[in-house]
Protein backbone atom coordinates (compact mmCIF):
# COMPACT_ATOMS: atom_id res chain seq x y z
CA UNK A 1 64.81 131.89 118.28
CA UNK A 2 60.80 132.44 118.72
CA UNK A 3 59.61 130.26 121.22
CA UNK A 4 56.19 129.89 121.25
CA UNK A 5 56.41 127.87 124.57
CA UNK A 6 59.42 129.39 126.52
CA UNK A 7 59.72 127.21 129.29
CA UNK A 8 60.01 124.23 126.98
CA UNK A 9 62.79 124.09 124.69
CA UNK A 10 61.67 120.70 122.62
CA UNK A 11 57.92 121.75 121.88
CA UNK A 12 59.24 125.24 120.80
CA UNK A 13 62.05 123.93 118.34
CA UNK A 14 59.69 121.36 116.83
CA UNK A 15 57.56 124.76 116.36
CA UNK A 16 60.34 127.03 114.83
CA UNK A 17 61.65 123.74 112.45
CA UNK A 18 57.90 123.66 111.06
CA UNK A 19 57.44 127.22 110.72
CA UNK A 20 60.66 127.35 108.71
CA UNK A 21 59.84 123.82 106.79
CA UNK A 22 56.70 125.49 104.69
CA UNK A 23 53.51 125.47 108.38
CA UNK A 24 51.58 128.39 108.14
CA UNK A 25 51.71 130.64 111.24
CA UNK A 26 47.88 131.18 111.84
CA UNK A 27 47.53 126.79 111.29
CA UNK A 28 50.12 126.34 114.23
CA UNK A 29 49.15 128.91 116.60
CA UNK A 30 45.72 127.77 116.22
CA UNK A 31 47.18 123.63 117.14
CA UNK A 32 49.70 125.04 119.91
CA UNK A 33 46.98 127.86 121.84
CA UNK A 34 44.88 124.80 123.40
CA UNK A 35 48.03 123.32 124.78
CA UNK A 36 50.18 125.93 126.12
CA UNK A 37 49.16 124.61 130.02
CA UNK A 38 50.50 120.95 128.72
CA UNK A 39 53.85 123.02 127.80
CA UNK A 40 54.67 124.27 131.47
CA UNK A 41 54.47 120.32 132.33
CA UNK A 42 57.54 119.83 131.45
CA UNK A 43 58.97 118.36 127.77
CA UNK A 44 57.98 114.60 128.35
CA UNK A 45 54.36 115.03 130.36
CA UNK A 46 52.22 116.68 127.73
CA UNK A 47 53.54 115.18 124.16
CA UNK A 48 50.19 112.68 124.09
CA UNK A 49 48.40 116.36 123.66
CA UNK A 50 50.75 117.83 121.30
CA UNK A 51 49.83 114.86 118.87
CA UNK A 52 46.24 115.12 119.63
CA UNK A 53 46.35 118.90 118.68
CA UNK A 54 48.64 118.83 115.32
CA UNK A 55 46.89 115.39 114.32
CA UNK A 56 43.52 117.59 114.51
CA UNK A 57 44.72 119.88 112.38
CA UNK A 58 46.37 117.81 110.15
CA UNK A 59 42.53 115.91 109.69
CA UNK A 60 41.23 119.38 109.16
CA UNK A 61 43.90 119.96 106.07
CA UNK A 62 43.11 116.53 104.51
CA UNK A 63 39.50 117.25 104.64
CA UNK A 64 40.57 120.64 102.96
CA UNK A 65 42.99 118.65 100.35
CA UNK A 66 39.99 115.99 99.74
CA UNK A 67 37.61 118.62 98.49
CA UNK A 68 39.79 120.06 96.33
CA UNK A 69 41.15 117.13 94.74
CA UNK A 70 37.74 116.30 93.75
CA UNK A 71 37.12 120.12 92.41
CA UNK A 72 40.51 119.21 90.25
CA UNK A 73 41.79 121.66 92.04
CA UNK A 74 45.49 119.37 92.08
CA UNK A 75 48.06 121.76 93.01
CA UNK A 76 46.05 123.00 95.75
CA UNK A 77 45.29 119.50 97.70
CA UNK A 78 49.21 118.45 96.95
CA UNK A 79 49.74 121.92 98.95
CA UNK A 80 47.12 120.92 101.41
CA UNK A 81 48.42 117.22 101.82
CA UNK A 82 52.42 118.65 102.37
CA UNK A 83 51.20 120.89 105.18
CA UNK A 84 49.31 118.28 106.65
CA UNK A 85 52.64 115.96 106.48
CA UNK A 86 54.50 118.22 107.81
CA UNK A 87 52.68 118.87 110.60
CA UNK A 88 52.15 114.96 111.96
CA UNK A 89 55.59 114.54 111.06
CA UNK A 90 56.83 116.93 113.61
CA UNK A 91 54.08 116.12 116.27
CA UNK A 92 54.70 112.48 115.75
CA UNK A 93 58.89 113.34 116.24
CA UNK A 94 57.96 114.36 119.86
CA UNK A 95 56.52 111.11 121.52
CA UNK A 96 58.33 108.54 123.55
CA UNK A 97 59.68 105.41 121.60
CA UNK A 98 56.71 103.23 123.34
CA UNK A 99 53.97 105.64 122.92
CA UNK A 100 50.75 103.69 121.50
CA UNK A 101 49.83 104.42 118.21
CA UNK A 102 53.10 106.36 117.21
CA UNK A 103 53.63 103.55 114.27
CA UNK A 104 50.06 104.45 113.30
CA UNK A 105 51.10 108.06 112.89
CA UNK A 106 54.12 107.69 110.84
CA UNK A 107 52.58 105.13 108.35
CA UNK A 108 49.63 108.02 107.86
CA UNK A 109 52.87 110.39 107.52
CA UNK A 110 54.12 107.97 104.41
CA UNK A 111 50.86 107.96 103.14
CA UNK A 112 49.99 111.91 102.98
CA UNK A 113 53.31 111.98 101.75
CA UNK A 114 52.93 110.15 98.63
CA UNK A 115 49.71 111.98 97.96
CA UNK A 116 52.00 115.39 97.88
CA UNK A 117 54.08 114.08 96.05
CA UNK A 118 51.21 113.11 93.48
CA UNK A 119 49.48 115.96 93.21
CA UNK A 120 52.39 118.75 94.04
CA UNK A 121 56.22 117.47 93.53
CA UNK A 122 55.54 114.31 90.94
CA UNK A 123 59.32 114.51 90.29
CA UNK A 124 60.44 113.67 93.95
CA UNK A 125 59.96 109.77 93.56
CA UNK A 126 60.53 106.87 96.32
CA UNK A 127 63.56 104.89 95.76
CA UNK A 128 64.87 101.98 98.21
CA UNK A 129 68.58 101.63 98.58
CA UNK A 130 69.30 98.22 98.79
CA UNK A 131 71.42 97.81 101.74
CA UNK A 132 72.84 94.11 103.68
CA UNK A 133 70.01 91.95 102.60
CA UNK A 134 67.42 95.02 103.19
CA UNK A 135 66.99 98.40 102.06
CA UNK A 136 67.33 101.94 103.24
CA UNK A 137 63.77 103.93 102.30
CA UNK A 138 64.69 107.38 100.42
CA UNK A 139 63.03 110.22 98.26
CA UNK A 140 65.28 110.95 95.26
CA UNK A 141 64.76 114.35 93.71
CA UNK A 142 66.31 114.46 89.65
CA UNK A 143 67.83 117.32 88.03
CA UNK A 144 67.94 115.51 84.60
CA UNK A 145 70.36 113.94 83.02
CA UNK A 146 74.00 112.98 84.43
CA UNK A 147 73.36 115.43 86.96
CA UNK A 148 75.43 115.65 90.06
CA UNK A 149 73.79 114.44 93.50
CA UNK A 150 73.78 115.02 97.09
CA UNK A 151 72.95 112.49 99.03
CA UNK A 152 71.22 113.94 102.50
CA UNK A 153 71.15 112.57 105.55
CA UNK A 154 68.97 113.10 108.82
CA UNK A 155 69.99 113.15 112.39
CA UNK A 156 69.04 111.59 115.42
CA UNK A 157 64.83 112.07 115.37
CA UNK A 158 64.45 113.78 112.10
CA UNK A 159 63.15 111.94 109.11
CA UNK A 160 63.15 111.73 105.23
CA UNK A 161 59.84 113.67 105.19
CA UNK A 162 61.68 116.35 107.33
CA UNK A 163 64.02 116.64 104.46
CA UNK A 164 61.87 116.62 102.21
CA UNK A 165 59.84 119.45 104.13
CA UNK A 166 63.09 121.72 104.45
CA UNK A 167 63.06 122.14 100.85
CA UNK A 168 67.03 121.99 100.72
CA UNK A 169 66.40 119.34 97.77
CA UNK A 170 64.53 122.14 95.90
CA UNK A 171 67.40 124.57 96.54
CA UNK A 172 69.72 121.87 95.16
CA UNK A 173 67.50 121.33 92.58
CA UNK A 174 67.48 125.40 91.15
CA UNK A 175 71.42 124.71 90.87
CA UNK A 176 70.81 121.43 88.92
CA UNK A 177 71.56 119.12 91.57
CA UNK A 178 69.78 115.78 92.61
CA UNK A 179 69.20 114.84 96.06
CA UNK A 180 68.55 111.68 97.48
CA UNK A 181 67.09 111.92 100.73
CA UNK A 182 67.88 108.74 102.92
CA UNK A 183 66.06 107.36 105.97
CA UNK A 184 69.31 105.55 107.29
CA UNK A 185 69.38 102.92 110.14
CA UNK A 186 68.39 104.71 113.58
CA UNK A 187 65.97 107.00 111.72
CA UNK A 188 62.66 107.62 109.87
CA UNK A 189 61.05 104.67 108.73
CA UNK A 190 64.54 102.72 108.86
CA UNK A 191 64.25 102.55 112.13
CA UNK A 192 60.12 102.63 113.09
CA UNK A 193 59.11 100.29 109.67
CA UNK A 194 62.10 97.95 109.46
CA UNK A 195 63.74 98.08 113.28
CA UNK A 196 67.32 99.23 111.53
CA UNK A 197 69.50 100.77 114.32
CA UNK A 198 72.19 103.07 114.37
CA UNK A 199 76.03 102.02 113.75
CA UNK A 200 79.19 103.88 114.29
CA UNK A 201 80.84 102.80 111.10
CA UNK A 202 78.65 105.36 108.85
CA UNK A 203 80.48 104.23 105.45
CA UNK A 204 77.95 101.27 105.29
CA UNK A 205 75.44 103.16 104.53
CA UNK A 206 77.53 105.67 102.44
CA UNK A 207 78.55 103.01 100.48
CA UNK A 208 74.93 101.77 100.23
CA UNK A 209 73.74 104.93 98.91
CA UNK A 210 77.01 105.47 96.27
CA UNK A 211 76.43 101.56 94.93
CA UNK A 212 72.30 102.64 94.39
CA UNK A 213 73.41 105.65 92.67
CA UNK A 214 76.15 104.56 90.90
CA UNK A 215 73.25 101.96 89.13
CA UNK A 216 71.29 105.08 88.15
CA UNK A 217 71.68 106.82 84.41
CA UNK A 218 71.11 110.06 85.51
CA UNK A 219 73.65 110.40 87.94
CA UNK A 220 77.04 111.60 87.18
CA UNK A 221 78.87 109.19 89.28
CA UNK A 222 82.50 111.39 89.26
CA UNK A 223 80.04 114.11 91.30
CA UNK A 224 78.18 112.67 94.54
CA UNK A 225 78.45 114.48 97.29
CA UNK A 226 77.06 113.46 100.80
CA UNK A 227 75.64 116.40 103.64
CA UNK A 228 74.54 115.47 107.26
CA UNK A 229 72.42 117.29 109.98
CA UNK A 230 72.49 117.16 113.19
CA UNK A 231 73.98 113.83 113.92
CA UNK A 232 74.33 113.76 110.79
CA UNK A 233 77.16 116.29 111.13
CA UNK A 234 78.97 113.01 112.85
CA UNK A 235 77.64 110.39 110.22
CA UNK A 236 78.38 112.29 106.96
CA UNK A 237 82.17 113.19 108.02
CA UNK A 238 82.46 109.63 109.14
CA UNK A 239 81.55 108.05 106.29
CA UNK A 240 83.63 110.78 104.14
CA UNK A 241 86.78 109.36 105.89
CA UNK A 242 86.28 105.94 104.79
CA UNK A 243 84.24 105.77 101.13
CA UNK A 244 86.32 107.63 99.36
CA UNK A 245 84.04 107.97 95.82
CA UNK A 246 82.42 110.76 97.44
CA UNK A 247 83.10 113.74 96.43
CA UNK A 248 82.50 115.89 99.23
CA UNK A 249 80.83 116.68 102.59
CA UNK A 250 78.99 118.30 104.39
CA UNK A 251 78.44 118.55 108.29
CA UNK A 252 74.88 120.55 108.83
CA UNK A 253 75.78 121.70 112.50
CA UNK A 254 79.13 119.73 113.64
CA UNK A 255 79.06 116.71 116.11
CA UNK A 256 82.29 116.01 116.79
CA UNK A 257 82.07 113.98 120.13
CA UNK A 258 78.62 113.35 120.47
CA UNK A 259 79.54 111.17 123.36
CA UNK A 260 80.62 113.87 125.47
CA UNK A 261 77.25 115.52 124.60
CA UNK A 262 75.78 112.40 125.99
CA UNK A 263 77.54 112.55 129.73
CA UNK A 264 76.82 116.59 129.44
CA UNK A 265 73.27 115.65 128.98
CA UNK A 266 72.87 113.70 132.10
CA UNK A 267 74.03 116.63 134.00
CA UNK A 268 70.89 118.36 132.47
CA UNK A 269 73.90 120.45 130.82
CA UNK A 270 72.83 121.65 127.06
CA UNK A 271 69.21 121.00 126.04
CA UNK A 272 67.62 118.36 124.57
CA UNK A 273 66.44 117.72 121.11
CA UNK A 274 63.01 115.26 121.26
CA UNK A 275 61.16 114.86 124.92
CA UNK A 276 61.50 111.24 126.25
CA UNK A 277 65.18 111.82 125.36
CA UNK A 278 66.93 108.80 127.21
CA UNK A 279 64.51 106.41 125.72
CA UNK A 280 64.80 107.46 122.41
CA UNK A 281 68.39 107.62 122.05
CA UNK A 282 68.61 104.04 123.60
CA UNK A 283 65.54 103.32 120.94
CA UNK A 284 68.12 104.62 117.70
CA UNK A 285 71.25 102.76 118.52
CA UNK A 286 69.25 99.82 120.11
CA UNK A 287 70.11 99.69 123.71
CA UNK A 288 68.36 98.56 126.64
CA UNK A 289 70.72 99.15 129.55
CA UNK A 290 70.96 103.28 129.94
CA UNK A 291 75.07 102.66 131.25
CA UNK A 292 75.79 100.17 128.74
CA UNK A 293 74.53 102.85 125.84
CA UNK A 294 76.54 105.44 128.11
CA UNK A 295 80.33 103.51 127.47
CA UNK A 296 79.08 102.82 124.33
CA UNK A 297 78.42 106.74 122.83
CA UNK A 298 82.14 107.29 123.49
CA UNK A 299 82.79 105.57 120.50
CA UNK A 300 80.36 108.31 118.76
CA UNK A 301 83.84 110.44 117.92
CA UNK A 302 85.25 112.22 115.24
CA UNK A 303 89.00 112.41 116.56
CA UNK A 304 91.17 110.60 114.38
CA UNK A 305 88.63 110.73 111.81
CA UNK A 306 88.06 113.62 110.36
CA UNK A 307 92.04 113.55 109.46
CA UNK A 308 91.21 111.23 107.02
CA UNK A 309 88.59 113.34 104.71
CA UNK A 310 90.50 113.79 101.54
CA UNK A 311 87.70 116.04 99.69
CA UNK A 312 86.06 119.66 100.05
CA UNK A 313 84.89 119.89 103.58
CA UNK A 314 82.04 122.33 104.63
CA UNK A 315 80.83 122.91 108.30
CA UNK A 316 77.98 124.77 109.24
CA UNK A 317 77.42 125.54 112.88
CA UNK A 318 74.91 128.33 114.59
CA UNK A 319 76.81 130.38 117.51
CA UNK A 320 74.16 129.68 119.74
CA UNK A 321 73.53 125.98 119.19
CA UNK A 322 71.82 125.19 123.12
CA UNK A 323 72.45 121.33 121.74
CA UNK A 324 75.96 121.36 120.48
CA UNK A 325 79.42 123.08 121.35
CA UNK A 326 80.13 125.29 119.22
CA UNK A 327 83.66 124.28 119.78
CA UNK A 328 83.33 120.79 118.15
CA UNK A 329 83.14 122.74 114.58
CA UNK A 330 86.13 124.63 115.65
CA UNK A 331 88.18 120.61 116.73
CA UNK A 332 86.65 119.71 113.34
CA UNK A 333 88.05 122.14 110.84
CA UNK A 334 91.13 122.17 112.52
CA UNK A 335 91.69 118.29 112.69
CA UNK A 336 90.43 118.04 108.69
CA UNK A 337 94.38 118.18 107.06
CA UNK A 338 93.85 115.98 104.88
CA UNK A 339 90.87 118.21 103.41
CA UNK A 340 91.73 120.65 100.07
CA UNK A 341 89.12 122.63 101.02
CA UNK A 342 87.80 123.06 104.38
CA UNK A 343 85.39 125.80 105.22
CA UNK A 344 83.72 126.86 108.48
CA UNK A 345 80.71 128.95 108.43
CA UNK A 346 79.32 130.03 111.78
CA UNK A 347 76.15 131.89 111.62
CA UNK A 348 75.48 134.67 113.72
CA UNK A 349 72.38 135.53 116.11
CA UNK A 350 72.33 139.01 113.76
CA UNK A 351 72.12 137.08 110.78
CA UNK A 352 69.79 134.23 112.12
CA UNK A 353 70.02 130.71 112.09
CA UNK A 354 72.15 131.09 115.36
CA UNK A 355 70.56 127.92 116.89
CA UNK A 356 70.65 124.15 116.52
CA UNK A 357 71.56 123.56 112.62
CA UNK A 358 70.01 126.79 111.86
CA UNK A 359 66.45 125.82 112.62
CA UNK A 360 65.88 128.94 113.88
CA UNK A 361 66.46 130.48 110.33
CA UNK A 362 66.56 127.17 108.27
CA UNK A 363 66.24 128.44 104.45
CA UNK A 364 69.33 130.70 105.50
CA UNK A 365 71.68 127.34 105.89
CA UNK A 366 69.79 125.91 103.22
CA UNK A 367 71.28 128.70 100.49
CA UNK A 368 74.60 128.67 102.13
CA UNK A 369 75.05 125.10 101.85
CA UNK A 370 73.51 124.62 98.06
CA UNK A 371 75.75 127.78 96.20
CA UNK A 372 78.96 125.64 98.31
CA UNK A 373 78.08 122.88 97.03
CA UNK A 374 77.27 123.97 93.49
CA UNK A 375 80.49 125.76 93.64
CA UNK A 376 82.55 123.02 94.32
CA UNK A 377 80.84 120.63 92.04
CA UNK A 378 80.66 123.26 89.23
């Protein structure tokens, strides 16, 4: 993976996943060169000047997207304005749970957002899923008419706008596939906006999203499918076990016992995703008491789960995921029985996308996953 900051693993993934979500080489280098000293201060000391840096930049891209939305110039600014998301989106990822101002970021995040949506992708609209007297925030991207869907969910830190950045729903999109990108509780604006926190029991929110669509006239209801990242890879096969009008799923980078990743993690075993980790973790599931969360995570497991998953089942893991054992997508394909088709695709450190869900070489994943899933949902 290239690590622009070697001796810290979180700044340099949030780096590679923005580099390989549509940033521009010369516009990060030129955000990450004044802070390479706040790097070597370890992942948690210096994120206050990682979002002073990418929010500067991201000013100096709206200013760019203002003139030329007043030249007419619309394609351009939407451009402009999805760059500049992209890049407070993963600078705002990075600070603690309690950091002042991070609610001001991600509500500017929304709002550039929108505006690239306006001027460059007017056919990604917002939806809300309503969900236990509330609603779950999501993009929805249409195909046209009675067109299949994957729903797409995020992972512990990542967001809708990440999604949306990744450009898997375009991908999907080219095979005539919607996607409806979900914010679900413990994420994204679910969890900053509306103070939604994680659950074990993912098929609440599955069943959320299948209701929504199910309401929709373009959506072929007989072909929903449901993929995961990250956490995700726990949440989507979860909810696959128990909501059984999906079609099938996918598990972006496997999670099978994410509590054991948790007690690995306080042995400083495995690296991190986000800095600030033990805070925001406690911040997603809502826990105050570090222990209490610690007993709790053990319930974060995919034994005697996965056995249950009675449709296609994908799983995508990199060979050199530093987050992840690779050996949990190994205990997941071979605990999936009940599966008719269950494929594992590792990806090599030849090939790329080697690392954590394939950041390292995201679009790579991206392909794999969308001719699977067009495959299987003809």
């Amino acid at each position: 993976m290239f690590e622009y900051f070697p001796e810290n693993y979180p700044w340099s993934l949030g780096v590679v996943a923005t580099l390989n979500s549509g940033g521009l080489i010369d516009e990060v280098d030129r955000a990450c060169r004044p802070i390479r000293e706040a790097a070597t201060r370890g992942e948690d000391a210096g994120t206050p000047d990682f979002l002073r840096a990418w929010t500067a930049l991201t000013d100096q891209l709206v200013g760019q997207a203002e003139e030329a939305e007043k030249a007419g110039h619309r394609r351009t600014a939407g451009q402009l304005y999805a760059r500049a998301t992209n890049y407070l989106a993963q600078a705002e990822r990075l600070q603690s749970a309690s950091a002042e101002g991070r609610l001001d970021s991600y509500r500017r995040v929304l709002e550039l957002q929108q505006k690239a949506f306006d001027l460059k992708d007017p056919g990604i609209t917002r939806v809300e899923v309503p969900y236990e007297g509330t609603t779950l925030p999501a993009y929805f991207s249409s195909a046209g008419e009675r067109a299949p869907v994957m729903i797409m969910w995020n992972g512990l830190d990542s967001t809708k706008e990440h999604m949306y950045a990744s450009g898997h729903w375009a991908e999907l999109a080219a095979r005539g596939i919607s996607c409806l990108m979900v914010d679900c509780p413990g994420s994204g604006e679910a969890l900053r906006v509306q103070g939604l926190t994680a659950r074990v029991d993912t098929e609440a929110w599955a069943s959320a999203c299948v209701d929504y669509l199910e309401t929709r006239d373009d959506v072929d209801p007989a072909r929903i499918g449901l993929v995961g990242w990250s956490l995700g890879g726990y949440y989507a096969p979860r909810a696959a076990a128990f909501e059984k009008r999906l079609a099938l799923v996918v598990a972006w980078g496997a999670n099978h016992d994410w509590g054991a990743v948790q007690r690995r993690r306080l042995e400083r075993e495995g690296e991190r995703p986000v800095p600030h980790y033990w805070e925001h973790v406690r911040w997603v599931w809502g826990y105050e008491d570090l222990d209490e969360f610690i007993a709790f995570a053990d319930r974060i497991n995919l034994d005697g789960v996965v056995e249950r998953i009675t449709v296609p089942f994908l799983i995508c893991h990199g060979e050199r995921d530093r987050q992840i054992p690779l050996e949990y997508a190994h205990r997941s394909y071979e605990q999936a029985v009940g599966s008719p088709r269950r494929d594992l695709r590792i990806f090599t450190a030849e090939e790329g996308a080697s690392e954590h869900i394939g950041l390292d070489h995201l679009g790579h994943v991206s392909t794999y996953i969308a001719d699977w899933v067009s495959d299987v949902l003809g």
